[in-house]
Protein backbone atom coordinates (compact mmCIF):
# COMPACT_ATOMS: atom_id res chain seq x y z
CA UNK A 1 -4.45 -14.50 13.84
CA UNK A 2 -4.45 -12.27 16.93
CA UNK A 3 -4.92 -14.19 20.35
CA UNK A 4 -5.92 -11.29 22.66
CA UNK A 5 -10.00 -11.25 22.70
CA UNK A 6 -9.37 -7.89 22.92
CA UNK A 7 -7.98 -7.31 19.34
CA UNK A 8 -11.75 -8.75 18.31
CA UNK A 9 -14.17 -6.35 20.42
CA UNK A 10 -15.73 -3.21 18.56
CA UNK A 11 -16.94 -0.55 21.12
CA UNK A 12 -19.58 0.98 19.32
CA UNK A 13 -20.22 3.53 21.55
CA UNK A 14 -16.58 4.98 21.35
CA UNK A 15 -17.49 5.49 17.40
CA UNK A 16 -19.43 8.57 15.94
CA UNK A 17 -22.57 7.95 13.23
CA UNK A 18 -20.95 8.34 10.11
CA UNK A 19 -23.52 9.32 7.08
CA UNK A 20 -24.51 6.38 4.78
CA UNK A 21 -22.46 7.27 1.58
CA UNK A 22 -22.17 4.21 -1.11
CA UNK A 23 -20.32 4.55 -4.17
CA UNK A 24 -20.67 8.02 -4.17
CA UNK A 25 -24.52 8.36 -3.09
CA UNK A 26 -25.22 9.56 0.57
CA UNK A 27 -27.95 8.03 2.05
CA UNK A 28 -30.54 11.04 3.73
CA UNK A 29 -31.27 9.93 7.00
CA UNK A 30 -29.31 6.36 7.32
CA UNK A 31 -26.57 6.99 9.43
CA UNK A 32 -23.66 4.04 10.05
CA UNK A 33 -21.38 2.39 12.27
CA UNK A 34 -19.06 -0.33 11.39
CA UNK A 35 -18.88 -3.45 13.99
CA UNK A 36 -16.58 -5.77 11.76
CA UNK A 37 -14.35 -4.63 9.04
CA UNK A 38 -13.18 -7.36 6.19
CA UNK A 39 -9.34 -6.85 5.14
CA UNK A 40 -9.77 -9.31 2.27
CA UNK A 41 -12.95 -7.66 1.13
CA UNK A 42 -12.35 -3.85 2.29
CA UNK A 43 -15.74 -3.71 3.63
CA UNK A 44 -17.98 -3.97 6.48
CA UNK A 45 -19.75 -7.18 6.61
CA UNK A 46 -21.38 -6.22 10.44
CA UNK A 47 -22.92 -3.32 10.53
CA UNK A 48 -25.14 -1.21 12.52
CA UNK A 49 -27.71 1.20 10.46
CA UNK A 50 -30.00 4.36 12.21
CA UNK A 51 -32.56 5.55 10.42
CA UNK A 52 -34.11 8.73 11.25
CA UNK A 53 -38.19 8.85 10.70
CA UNK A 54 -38.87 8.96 7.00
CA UNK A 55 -36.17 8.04 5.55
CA UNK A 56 -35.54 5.30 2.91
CA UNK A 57 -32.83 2.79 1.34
CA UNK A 58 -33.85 2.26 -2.56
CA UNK A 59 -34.77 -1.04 -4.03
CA UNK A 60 -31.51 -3.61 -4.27
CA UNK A 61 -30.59 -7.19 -4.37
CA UNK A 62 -28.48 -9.19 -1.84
CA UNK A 63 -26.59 -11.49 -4.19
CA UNK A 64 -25.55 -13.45 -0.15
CA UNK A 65 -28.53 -12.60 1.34
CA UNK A 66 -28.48 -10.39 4.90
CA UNK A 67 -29.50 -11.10 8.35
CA UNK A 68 -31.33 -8.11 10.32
CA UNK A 69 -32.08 -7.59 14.09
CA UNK A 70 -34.08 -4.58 14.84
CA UNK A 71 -32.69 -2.91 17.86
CA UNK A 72 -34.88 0.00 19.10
CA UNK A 73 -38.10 1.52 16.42
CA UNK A 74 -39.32 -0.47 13.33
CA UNK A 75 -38.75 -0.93 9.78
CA UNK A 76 -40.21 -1.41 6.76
CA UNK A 77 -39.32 -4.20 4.14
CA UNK A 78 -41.75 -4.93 1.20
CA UNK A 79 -44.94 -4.29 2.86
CA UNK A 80 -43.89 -6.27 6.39
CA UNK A 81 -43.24 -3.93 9.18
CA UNK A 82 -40.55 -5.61 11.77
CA UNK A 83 -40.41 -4.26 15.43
CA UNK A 84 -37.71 -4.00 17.99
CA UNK A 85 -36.59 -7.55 18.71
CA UNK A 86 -37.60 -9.07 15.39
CA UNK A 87 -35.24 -10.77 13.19
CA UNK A 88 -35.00 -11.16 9.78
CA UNK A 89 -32.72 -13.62 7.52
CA UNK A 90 -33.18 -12.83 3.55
CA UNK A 91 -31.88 -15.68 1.40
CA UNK A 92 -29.01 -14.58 -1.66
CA UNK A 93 -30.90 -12.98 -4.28
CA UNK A 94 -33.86 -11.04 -2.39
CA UNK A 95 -34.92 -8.21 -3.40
CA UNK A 96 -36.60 -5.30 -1.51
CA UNK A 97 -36.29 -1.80 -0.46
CA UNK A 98 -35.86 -0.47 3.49
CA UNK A 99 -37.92 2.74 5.01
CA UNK A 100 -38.54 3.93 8.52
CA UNK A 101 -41.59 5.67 9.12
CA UNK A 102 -40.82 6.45 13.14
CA UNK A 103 -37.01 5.53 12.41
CA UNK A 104 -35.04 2.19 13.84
CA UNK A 105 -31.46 0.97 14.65
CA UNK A 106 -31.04 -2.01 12.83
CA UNK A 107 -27.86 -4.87 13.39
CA UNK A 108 -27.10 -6.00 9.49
CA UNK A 109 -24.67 -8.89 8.17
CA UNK A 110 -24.00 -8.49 4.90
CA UNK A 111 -21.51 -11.11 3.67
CA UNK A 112 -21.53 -8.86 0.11
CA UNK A 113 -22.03 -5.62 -1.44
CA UNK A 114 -25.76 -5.37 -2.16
CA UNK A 115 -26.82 -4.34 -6.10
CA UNK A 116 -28.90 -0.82 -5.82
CA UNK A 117 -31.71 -2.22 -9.12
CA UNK A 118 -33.75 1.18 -8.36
């Protein structure tokens, strides 16, 4: 374990968008930055996610749930639109599918890879 705080700090504004490509599949319109990279897991478990107006993430499962801050715009999750400021904790298992009518910036932890279903 590092002792320097500063080993710890991401400066997400020293890192570029990088297109939303999973498994293969890029993302139209979701764009990504990575605020905490796992070693043991090789992925990014803190995330931040812009989404330009109109574009959508497909239906999917979070087998250990997610936690969601909406930063600047609003997003859509099963029919409930959440605003700048809201906050949204989805228990493991939930289901739903992510669009952006007038696009957001969204904070996401994701302790696992979510399950695209559709």
């Amino acid at each position: 374990m590092h002792t320097d705080i500063n080993h710890y700090i991401t400066r997400s504004i020293q890192q570029d968008w990088q297109p939303l490509v999973e498994k293969g599949i890029h993302y139209k319109g979701i764009f990504v930055k990575s605020l905490r990279y796992d070693e043991e897991s090789q992925r990014s478990k803190t995330i931040l996610l812009r989404f330009e107006p109109g574009a959508t993430y497909p239906y999917h499962n979070h087998p250990a749930g997610e936690e969601i801050f909406v930063l600047n715009g609003e997003a859509v999750l099963e029919h409930a639109t959440l605003a700048a400021g809201d906050y949204l904790y989805t228990p493991p298992g939930f289901k739903h599918s992510v669009s952006s009518p007038v696009g957001c910036t969204l904070l996401f932890v994701i302790p696992e890879e979510v399950e695209i279903l559709g």
